[in-house]
C-alpha atoms as a PDB file:
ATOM      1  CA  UNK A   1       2.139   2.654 -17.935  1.00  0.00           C
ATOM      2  CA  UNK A   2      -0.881   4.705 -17.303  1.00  0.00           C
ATOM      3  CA  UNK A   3      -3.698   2.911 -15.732  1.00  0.00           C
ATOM      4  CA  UNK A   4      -6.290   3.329 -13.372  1.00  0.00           C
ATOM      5  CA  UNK A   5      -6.223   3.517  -9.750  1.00  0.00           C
ATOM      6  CA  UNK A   6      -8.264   0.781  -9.158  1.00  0.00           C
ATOM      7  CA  UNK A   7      -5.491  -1.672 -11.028  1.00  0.00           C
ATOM      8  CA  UNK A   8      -3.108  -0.459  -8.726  1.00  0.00           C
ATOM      9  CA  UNK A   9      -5.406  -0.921  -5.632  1.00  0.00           C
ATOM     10  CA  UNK A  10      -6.470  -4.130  -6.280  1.00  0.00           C
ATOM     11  CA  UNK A  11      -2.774  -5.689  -6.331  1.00  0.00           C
ATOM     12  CA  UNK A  12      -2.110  -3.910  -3.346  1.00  0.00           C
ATOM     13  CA  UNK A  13      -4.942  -5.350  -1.755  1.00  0.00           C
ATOM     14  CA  UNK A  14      -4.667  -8.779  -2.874  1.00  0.00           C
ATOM     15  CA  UNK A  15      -0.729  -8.836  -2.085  1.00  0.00           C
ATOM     16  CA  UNK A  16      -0.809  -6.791   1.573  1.00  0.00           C
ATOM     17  CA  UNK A  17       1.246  -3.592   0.546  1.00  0.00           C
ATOM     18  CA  UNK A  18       0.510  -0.057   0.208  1.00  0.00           C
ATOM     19  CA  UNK A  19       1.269   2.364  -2.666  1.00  0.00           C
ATOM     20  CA  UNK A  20       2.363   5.524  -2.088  1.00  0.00           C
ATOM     21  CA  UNK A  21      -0.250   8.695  -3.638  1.00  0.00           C
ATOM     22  CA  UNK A  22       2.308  11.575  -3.788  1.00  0.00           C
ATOM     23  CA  UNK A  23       1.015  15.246  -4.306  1.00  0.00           C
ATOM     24  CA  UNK A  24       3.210  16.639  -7.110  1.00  0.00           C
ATOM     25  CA  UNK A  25       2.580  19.924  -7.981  1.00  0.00           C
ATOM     26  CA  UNK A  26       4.968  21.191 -10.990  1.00  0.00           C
ATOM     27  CA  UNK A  27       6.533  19.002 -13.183  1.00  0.00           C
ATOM     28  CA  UNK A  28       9.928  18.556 -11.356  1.00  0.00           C
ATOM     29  CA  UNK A  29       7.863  16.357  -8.557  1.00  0.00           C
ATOM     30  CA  UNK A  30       6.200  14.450 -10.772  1.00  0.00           C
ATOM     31  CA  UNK A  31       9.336  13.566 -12.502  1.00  0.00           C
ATOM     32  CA  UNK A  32      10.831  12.739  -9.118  1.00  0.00           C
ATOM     33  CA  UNK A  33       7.771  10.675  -7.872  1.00  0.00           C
ATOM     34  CA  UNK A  34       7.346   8.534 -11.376  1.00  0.00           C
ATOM     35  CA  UNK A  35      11.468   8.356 -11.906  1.00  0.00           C
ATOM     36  CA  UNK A  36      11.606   6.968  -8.146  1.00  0.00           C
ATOM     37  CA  UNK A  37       8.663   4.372  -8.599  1.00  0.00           C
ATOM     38  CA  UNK A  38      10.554   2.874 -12.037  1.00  0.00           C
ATOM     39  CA  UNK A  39      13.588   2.747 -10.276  1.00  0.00           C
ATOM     40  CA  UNK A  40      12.179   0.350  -7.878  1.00  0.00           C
ATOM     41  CA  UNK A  41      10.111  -1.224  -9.854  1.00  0.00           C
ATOM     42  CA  UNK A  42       7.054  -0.098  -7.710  1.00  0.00           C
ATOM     43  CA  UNK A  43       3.523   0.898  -8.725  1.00  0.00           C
ATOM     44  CA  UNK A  44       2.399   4.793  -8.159  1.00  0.00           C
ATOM     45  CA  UNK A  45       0.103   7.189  -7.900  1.00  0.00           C
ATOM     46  CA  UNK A  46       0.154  10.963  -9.107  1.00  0.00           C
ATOM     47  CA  UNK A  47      -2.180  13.059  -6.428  1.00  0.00           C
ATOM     48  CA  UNK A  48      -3.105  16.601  -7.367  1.00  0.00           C
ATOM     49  CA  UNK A  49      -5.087  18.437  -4.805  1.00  0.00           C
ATOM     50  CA  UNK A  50      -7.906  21.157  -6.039  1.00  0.00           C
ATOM     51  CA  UNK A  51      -6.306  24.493  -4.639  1.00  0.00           C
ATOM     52  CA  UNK A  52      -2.851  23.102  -5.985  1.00  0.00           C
ATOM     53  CA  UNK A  53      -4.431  23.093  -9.208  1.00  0.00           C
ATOM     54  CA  UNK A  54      -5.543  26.454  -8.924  1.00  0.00           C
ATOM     55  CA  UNK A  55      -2.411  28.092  -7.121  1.00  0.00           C
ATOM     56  CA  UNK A  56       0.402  26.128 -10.135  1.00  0.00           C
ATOM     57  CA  UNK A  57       0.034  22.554 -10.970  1.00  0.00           C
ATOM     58  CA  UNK A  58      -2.628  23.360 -14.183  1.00  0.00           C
ATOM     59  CA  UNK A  59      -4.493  19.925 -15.320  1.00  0.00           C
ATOM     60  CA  UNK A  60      -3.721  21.631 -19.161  1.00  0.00           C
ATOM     61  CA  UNK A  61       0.026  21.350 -18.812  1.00  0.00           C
ATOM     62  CA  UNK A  62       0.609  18.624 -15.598  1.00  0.00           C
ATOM     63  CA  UNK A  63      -1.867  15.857 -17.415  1.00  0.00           C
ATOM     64  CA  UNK A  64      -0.263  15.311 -20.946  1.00  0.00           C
ATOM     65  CA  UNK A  65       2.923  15.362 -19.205  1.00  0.00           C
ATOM     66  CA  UNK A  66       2.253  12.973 -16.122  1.00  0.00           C
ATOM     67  CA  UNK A  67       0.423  10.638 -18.959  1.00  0.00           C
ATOM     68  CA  UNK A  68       3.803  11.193 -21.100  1.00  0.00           C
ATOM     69  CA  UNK A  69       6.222  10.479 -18.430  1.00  0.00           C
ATOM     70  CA  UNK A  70       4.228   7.571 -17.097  1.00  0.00           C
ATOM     71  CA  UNK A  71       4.242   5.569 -20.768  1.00  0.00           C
ATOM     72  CA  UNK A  72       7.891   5.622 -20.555  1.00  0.00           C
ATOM     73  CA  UNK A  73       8.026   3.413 -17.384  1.00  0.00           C
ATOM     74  CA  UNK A  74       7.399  -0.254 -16.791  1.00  0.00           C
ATOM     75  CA  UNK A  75       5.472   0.372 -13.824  1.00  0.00           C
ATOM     76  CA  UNK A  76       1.631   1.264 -13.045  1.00  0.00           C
ATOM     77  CA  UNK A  77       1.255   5.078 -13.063  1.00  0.00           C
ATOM     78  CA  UNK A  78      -2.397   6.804 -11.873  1.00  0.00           C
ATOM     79  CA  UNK A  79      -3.045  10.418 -11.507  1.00  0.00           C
ATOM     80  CA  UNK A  80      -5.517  11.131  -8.283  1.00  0.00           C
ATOM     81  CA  UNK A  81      -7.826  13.787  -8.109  1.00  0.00           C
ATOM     82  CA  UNK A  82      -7.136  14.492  -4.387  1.00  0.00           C
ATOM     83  CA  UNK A  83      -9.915  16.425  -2.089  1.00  0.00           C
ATOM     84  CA  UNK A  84     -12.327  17.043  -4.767  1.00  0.00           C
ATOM     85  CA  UNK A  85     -15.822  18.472  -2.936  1.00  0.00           C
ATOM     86  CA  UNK A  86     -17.945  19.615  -5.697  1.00  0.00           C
ATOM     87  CA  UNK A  87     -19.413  18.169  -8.526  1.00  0.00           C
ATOM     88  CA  UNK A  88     -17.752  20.475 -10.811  1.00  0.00           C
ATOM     89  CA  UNK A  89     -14.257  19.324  -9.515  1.00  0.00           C
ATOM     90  CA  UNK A  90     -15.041  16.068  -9.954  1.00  0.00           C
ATOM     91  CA  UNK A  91     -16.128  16.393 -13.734  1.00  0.00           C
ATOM     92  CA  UNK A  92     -13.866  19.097 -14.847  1.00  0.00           C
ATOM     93  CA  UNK A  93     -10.983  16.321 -13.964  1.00  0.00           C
ATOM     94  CA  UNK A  94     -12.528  13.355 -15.970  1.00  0.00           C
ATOM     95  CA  UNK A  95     -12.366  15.975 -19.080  1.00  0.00           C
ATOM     96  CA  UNK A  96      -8.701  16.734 -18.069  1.00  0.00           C
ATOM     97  CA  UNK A  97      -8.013  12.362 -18.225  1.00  0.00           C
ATOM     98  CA  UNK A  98      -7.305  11.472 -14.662  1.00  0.00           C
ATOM     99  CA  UNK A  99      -7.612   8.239 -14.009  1.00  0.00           C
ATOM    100  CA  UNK A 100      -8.817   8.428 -10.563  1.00  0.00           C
ATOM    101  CA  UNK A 101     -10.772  10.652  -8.660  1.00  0.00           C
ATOM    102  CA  UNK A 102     -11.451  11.263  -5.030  1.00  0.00           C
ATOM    103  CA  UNK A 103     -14.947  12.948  -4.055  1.00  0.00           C
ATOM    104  CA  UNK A 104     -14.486  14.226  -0.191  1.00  0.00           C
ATOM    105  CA  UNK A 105     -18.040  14.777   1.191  1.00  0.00           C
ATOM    106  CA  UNK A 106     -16.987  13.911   4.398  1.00  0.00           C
ATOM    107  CA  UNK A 107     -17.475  16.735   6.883  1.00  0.00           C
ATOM    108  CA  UNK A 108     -21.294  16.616   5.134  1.00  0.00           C
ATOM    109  CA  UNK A 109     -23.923  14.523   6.966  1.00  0.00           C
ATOM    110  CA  UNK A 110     -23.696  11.031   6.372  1.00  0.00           C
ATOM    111  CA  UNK A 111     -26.911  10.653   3.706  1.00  0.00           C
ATOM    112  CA  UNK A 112     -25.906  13.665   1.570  1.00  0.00           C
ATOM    113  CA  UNK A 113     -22.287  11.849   1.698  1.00  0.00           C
ATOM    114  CA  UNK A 114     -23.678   9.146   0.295  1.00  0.00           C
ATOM    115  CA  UNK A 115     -26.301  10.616  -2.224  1.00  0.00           C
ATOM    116  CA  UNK A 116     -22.632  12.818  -3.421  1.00  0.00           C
ATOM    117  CA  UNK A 117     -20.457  10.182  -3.825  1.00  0.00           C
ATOM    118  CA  UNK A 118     -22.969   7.799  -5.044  1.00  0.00           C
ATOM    119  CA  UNK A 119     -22.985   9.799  -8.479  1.00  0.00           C
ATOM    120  CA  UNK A 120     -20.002  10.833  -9.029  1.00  0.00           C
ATOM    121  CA  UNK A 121     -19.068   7.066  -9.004  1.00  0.00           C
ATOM    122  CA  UNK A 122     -21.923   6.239 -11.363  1.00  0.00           C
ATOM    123  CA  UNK A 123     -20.210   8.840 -13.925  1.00  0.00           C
ATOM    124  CA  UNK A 124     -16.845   7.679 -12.977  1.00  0.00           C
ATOM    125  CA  UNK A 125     -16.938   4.206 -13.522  1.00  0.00           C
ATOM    126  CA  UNK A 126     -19.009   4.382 -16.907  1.00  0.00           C
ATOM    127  CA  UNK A 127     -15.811   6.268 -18.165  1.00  0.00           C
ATOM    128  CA  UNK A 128     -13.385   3.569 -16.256  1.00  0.00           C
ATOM    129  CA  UNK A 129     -12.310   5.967 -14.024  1.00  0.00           C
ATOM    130  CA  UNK A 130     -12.045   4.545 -10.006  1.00  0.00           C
ATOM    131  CA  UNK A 131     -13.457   6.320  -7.627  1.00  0.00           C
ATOM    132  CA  UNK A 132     -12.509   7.248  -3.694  1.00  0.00           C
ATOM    133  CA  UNK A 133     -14.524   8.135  -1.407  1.00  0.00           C
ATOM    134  CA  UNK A 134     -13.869   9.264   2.539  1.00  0.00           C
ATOM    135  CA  UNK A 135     -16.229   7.882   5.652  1.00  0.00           C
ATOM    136  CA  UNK A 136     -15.506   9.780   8.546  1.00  0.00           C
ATOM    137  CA  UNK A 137     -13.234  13.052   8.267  1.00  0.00           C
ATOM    138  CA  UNK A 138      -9.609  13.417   7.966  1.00  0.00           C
ATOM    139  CA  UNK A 139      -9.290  17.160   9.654  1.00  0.00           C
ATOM    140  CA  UNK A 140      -6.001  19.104  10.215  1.00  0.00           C
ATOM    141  CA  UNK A 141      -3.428  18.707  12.581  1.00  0.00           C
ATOM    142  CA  UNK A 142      -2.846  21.843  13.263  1.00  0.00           C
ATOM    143  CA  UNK A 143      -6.067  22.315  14.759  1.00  0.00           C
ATOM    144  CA  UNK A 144      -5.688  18.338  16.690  1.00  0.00           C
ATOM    145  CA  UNK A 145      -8.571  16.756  14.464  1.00  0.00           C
ATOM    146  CA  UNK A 146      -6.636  13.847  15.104  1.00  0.00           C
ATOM    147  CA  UNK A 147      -7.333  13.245  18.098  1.00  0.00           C
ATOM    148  CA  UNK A 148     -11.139  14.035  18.158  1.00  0.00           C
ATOM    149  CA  UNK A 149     -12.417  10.508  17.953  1.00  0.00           C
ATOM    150  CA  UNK A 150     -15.978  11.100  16.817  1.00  0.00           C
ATOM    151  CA  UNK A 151     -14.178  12.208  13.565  1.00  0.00           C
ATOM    152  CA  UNK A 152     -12.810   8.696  12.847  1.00  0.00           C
ATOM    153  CA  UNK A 153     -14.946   6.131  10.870  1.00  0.00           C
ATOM    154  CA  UNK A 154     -17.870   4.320  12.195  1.00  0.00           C
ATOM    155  CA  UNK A 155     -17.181   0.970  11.434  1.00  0.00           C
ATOM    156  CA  UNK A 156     -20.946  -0.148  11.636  1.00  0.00           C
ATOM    157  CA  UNK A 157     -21.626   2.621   8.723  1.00  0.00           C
ATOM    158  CA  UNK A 158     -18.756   1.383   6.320  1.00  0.00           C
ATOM    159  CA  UNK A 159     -20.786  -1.836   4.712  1.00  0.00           C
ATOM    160  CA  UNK A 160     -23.759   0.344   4.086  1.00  0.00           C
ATOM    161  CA  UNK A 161     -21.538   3.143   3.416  1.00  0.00           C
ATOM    162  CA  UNK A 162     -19.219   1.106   0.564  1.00  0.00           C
ATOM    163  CA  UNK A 163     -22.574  -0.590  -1.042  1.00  0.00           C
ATOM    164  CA  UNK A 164     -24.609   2.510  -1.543  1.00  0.00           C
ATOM    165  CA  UNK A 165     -21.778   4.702  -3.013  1.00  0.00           C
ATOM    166  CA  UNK A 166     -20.377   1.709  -5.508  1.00  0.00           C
ATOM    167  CA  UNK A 167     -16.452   3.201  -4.786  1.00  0.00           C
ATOM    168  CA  UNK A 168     -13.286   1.165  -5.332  1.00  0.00           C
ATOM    169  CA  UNK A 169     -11.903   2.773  -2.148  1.00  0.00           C
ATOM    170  CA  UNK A 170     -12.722   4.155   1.034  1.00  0.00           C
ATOM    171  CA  UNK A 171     -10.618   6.749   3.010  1.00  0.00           C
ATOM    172  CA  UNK A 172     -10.280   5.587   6.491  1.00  0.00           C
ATOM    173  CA  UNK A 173      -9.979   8.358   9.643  1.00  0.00           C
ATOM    174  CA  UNK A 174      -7.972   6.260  12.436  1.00  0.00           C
ATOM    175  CA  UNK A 175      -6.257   9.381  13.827  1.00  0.00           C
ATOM    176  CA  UNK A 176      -4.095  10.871  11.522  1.00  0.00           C
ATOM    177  CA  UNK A 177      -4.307  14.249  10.027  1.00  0.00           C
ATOM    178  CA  UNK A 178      -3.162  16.808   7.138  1.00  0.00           C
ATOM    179  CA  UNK A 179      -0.519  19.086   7.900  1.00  0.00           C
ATOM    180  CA  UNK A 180       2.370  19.348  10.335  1.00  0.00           C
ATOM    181  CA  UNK A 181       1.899  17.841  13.881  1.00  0.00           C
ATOM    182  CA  UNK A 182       3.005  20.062  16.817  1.00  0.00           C
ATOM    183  CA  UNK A 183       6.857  19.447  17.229  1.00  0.00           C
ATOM    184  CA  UNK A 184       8.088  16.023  18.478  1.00  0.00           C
ATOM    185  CA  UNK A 185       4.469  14.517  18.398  1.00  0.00           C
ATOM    186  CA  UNK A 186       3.448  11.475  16.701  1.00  0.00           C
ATOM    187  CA  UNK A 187      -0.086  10.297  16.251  1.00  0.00           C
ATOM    188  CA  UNK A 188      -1.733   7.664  17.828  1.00  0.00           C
ATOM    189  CA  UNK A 189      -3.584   5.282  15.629  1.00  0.00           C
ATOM    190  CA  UNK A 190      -6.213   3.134  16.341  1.00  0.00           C
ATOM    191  CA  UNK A 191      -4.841  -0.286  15.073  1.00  0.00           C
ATOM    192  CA  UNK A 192      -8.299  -1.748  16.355  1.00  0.00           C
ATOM    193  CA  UNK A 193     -10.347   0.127  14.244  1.00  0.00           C
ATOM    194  CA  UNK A 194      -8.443  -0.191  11.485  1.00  0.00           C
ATOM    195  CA  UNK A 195      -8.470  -4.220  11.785  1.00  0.00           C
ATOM    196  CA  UNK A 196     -12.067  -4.446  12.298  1.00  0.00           C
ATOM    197  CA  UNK A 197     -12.873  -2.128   8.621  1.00  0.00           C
ATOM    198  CA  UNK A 198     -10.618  -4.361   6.731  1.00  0.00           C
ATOM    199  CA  UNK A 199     -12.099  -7.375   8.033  1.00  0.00           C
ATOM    200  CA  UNK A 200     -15.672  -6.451   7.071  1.00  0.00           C
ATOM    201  CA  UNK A 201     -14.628  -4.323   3.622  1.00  0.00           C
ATOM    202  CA  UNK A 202     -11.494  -6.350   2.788  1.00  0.00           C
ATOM    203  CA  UNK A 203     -11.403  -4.019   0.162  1.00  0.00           C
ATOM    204  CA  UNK A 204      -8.532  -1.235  -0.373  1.00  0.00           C
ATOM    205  CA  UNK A 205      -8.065   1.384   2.414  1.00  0.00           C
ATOM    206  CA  UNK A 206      -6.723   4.535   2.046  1.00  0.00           C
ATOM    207  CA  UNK A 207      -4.711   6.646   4.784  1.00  0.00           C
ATOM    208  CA  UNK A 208      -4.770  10.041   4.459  1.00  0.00           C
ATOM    209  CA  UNK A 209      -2.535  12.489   6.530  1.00  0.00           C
ATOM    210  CA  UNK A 210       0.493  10.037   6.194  1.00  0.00           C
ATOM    211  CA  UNK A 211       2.741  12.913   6.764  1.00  0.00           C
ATOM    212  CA  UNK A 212       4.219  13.260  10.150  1.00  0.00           C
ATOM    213  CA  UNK A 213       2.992   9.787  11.218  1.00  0.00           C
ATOM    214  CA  UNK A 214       6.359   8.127  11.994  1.00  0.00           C
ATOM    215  CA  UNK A 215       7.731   4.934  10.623  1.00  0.00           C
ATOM    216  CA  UNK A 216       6.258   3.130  12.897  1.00  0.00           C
ATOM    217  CA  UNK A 217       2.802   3.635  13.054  1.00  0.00           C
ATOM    218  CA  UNK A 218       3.047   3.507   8.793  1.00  0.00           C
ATOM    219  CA  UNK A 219       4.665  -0.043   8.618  1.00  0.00           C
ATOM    220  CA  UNK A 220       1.731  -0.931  11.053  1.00  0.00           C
ATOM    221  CA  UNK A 221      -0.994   0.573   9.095  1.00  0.00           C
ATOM    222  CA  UNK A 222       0.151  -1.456   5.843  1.00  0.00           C
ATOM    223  CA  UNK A 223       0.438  -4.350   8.247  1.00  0.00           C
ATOM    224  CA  UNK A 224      -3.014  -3.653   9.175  1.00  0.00           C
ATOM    225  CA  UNK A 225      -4.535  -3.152   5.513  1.00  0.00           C
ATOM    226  CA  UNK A 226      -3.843   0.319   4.244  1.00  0.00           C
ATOM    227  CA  UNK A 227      -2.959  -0.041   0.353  1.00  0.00           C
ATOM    228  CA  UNK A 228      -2.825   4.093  -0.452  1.00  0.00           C
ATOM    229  CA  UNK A 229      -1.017   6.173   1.751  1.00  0.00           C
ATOM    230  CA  UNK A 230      -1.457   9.912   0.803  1.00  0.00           C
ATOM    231  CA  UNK A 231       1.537  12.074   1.312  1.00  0.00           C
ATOM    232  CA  UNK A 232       1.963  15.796   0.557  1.00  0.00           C
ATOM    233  CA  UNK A 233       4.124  17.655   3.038  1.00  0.00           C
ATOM    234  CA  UNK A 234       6.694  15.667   3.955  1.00  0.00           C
ATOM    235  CA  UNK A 235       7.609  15.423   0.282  1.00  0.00           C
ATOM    236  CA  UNK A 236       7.436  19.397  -0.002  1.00  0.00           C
ATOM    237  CA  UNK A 237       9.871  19.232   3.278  1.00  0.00           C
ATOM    238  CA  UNK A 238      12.464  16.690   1.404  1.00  0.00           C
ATOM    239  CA  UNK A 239      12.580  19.192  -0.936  1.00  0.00           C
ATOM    240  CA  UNK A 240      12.806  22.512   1.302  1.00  0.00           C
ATOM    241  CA  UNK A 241      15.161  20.914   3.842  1.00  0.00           C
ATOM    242  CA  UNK A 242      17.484  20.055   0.833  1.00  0.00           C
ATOM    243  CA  UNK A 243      17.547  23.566  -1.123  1.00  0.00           C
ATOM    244  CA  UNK A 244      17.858  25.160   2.615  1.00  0.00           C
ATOM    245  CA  UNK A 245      20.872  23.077   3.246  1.00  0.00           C
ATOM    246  CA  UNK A 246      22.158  23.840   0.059  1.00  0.00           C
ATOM    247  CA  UNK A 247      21.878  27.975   0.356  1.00  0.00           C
ATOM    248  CA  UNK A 248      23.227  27.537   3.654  1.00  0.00           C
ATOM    249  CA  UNK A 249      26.303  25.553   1.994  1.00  0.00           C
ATOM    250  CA  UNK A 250      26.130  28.081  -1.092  1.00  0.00           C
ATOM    251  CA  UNK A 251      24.229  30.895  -0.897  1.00  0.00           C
ATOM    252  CA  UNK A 252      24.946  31.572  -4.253  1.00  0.00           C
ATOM    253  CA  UNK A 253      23.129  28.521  -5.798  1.00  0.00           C
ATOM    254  CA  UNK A 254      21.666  30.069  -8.614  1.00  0.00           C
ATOM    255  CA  UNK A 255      17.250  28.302  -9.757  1.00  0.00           C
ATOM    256  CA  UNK A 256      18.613  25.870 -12.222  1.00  0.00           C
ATOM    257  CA  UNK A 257      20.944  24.056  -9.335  1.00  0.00           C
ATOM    258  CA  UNK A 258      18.526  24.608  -6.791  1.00  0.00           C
ATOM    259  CA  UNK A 259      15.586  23.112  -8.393  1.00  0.00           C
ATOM    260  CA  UNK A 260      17.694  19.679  -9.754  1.00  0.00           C
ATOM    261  CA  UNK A 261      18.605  19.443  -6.158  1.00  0.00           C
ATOM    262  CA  UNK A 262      15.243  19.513  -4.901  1.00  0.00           C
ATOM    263  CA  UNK A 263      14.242  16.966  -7.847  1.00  0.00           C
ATOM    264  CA  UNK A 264      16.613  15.030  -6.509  1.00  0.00           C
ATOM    265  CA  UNK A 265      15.797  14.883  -2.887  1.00  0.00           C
ATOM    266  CA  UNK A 266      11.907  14.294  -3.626  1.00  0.00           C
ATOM    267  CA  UNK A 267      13.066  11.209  -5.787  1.00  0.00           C
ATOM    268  CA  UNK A 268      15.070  10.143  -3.017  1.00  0.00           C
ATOM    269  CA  UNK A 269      12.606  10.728  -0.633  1.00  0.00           C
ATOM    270  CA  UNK A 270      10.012   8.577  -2.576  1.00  0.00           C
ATOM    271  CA  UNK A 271      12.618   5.777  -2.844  1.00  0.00           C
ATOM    272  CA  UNK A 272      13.095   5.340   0.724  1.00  0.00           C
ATOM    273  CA  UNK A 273       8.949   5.491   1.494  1.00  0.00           C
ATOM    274  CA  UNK A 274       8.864   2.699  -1.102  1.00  0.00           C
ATOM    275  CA  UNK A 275      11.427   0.899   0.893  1.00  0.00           C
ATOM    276  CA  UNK A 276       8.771   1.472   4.262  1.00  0.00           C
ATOM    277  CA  UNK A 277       5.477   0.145   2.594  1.00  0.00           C
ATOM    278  CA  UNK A 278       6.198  -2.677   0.694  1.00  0.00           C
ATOM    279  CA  UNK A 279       5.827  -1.959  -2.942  1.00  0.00           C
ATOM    280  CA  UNK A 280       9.117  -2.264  -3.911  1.00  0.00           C
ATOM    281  CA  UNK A 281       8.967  -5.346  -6.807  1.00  0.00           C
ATOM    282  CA  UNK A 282       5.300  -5.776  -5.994  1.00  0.00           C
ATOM    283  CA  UNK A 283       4.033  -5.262  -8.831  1.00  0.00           C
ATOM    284  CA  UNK A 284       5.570  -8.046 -12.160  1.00  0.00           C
ATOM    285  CA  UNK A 285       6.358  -6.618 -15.436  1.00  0.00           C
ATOM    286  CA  UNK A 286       3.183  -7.499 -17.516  1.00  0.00           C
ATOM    287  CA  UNK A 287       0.979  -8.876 -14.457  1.00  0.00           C
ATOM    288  CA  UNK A 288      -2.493  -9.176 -15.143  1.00  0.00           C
ATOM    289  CA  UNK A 289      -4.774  -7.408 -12.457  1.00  0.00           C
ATOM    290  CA  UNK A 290      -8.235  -8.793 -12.274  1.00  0.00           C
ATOM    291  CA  UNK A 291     -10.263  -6.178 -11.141  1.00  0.00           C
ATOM    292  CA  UNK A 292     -13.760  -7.688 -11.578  1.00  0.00           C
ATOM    293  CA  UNK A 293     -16.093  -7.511  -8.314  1.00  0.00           C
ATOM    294  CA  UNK A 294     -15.921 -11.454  -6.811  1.00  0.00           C
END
């Protein structure tokens, strides 16, 4: 089933779990990602990220087919706009039929954030499309943005911050980031901050940067109301780490072998995430979602 975002958030928030927003950038991963979710009868969502858009995964070809391979599952299916910054982003992928876009004005000063954000969901939501929005900045890790803590998200801002912009849901920095972390480290997340944004928004939180960040700290964040986890590169490892071990097996694996296996790993991958963060039979065949502001 292909629905919007905000469906799939509002279960998640209502019933404590987090969904998982996969980047999938050819149509082997989304395959793998939507095959995985149906198999455990879990909702999902489709991210594509701008650049990945421009470098392979084309909205022409990946949107019919994520919308084709999503109406033959039983389970809630969005496609994400992930990281979009400019206006044109933003509108180009309502033409292409995403159901869900994210506008990322974060690293811009907290009015123009607003003023950004604030119209893009005005457009969105006239066209039923949900809207995310990020409050404080998820950086790289490369460059330890996770650990800088005047990047994380004011909590006194959020109300204001959530009202004024009219989004269904709000990135949260609590000290993750994109990318790789140095070798052997894990983040450290602030649980605190985390509680005290749910308890004021109790509306759907979204962790970005969920690569990398252990088991641990991602059963806590769900525990501690994250309902989207975004996850790009440790699905692009699953995959590398299998087609490595594979050439190293048989170097003569010829493309067609090589890419089922990596299909295969991603889906696997996905599976055992699902397993992590609670979606797995969240969501009832046929459940009504009431997505109406109380």
């Amino acid at each position: 089933m292909y629905v919007s975002m905000k469906d799939i958030l509002t279960h998640a928030n209502a019933h404590n779990y987090a969904v998982m927003a996969v980047n999938s950038v050819n149509m082997e991963m989304a395959r793998a990602v939507i095959t995985a979710a149906a198999e455990e009868n879990s909702p999902i969502i489709v991210n594509i990220g701008v650049g990945q858009m421009a470098k392979l995964a084309h909205p022409t070809e990946m949107v019919p087919m994520i919308k084709e391979l999503a109406e033959k599952v039983n389970v809630p299916v969005a496609l994400n706009l992930d990281h979009g910054s400019k206006f044109e982003d933003e509108t180009a992928a309502m033409r292409y039929g995403f159901s869900s876009v994210m506008i990322d004005a974060s690293s811009l000063p907290y009015e123009e954030n607003i003023r950004r954000v604030a119209q893009i969901s005005a457009l969105a939501h006239a066209k039923g499309i949900c809207v995310e929005g990020e409050l404080g900045h998820v950086g790289q890790a490369d460059a330890g943005d996770n650990s800088q803590v005047d990047l994380y998200t004011n909590v006194a801002q959020a109300r204001d911050y959530v009202d004024r912009t009219g989004i269904d849901a709000l990135a949260v920095a609590i000290g993750t980031a994109h990318g790789d972390y140095p070798k052997g480290m894990k983040p450290v997340l602030d649980f605190n901050r985390l509680a005290e944004l749910k308890a004021e928004l109790k509306m759907p939180l979204v962790l970005h940067g969920g690569s990398g960040s252990g088991e641990e700290n991602i059963r806590k964040a769900v525990a501690g109301g994250i309902n989207k986890i975004n996850v790009c590169t440790d699905a692009f490892h699953a995959a590398e780490n299998a087609m490595k071990a594979k050439w190293a097996e048989a170097p003569g694996t010829n493309y067609l072998d090589i890419m089922v296996i990596a299909e295969a790993a991603i889906k696997q991958f996905v599976k055992d995430y699902i397993q992590i963060i609670g979606s797995k039979n969240a969501y009832g065949y046929g459940e009504t979602v009431n997505t109406s502001k109380e």
